[in-house]
Protein backbone atom coordinates (compact mmCIF):
# COMPACT_ATOMS: atom_id res chain seq x y z
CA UNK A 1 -205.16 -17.65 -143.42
CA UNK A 2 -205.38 -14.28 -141.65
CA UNK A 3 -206.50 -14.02 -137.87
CA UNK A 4 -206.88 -10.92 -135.40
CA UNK A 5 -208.09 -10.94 -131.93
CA UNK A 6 -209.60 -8.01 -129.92
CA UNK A 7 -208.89 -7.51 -125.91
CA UNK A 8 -211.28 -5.37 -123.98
CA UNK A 9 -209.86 -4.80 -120.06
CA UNK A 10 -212.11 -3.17 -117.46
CA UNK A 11 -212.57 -2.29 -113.54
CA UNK A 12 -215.14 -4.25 -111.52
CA UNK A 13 -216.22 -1.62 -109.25
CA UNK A 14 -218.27 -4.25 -107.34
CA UNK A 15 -215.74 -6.76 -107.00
CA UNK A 16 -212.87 -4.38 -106.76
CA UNK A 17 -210.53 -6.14 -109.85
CA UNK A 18 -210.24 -5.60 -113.12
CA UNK A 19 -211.48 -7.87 -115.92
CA UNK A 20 -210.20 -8.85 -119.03
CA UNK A 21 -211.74 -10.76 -122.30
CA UNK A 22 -209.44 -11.63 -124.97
CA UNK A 23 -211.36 -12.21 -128.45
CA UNK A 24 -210.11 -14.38 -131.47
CA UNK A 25 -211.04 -13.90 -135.10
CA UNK A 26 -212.32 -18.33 -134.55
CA UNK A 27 -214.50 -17.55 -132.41
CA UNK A 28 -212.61 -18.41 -129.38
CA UNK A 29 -212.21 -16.12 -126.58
CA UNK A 30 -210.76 -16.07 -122.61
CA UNK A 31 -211.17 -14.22 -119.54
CA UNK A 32 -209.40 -13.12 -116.85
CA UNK A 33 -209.05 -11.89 -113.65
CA UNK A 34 -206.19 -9.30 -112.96
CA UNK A 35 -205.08 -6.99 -110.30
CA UNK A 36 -201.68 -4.90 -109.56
CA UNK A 37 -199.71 -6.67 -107.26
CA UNK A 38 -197.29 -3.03 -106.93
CA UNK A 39 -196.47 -0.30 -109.36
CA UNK A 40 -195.00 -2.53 -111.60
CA UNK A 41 -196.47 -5.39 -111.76
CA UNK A 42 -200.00 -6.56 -113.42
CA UNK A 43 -200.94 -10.04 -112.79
CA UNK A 44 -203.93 -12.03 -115.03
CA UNK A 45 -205.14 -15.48 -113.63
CA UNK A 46 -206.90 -16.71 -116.69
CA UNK A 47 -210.07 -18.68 -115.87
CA UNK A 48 -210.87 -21.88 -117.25
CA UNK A 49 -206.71 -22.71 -117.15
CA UNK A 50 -204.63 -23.07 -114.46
CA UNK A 51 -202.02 -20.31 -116.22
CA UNK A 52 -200.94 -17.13 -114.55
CA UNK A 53 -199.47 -14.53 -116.73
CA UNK A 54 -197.63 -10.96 -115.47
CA UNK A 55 -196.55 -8.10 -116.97
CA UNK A 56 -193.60 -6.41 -115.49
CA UNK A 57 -192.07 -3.12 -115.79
CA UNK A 58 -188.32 -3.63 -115.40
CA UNK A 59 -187.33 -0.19 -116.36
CA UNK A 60 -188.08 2.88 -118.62
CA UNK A 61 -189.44 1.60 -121.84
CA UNK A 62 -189.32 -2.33 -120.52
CA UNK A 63 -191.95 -4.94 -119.96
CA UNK A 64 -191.80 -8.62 -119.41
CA UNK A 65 -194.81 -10.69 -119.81
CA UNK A 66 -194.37 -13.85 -118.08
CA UNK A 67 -197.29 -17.22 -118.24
CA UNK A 68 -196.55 -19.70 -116.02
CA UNK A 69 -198.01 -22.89 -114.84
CA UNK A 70 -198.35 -24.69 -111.63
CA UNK A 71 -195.41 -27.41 -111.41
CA UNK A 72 -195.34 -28.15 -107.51
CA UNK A 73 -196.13 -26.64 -103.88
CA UNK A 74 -192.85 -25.04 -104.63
CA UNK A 75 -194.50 -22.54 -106.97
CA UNK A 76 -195.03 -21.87 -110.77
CA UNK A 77 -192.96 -22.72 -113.98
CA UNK A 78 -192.52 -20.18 -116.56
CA UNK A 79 -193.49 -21.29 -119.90
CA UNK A 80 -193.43 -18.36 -122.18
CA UNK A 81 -191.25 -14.75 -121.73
CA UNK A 82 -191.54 -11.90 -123.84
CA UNK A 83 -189.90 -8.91 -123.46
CA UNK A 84 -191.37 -5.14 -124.68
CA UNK A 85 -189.25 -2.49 -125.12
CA UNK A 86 -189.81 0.74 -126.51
CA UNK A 87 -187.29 2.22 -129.33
């Protein structure tokens, strides 16, 4: 069985963030809530989970996506690390 999904990101000029809506061939879809944290670094907080999920520009041609998940006060637990680069 074949699946696709469709992503469509956007600024909220009244809330000052950017929005994201991530679509699935099931009928399934997510949004988010994202803003730059610096330069480098784009952060999501996905609404209706608890997840967290950055992308991070390490160097040149480099990303890192990162989701984590809430494990303590201490902070957040990465569960899933993909890294981009760019031949």
């Amino acid at each position: 069985m074949e699946s696709s999904a469709h992503a469509l990101f956007a600024w909220d000029e009244k809330s000052k963030i950017y929005r994201y809506w991530w679509f699935e061939s099931s009928g399934n879809y997510l949004t988010a809530s994202c803003n730059f944290i610096n330069d480098n670094t784009l952060c999501l907080n996905w609404h209706d989970s608890l997840l967290a999920q950055t992308f991070t520009k390490e160097v040149s041609g480099k990303i890192t996506l990162q989701m984590k998940y809430p494990v303590s006060d201490a902070g957040y637990e990465v569960i899933l690390e993909v890294i981009f680069t760019r031949k």
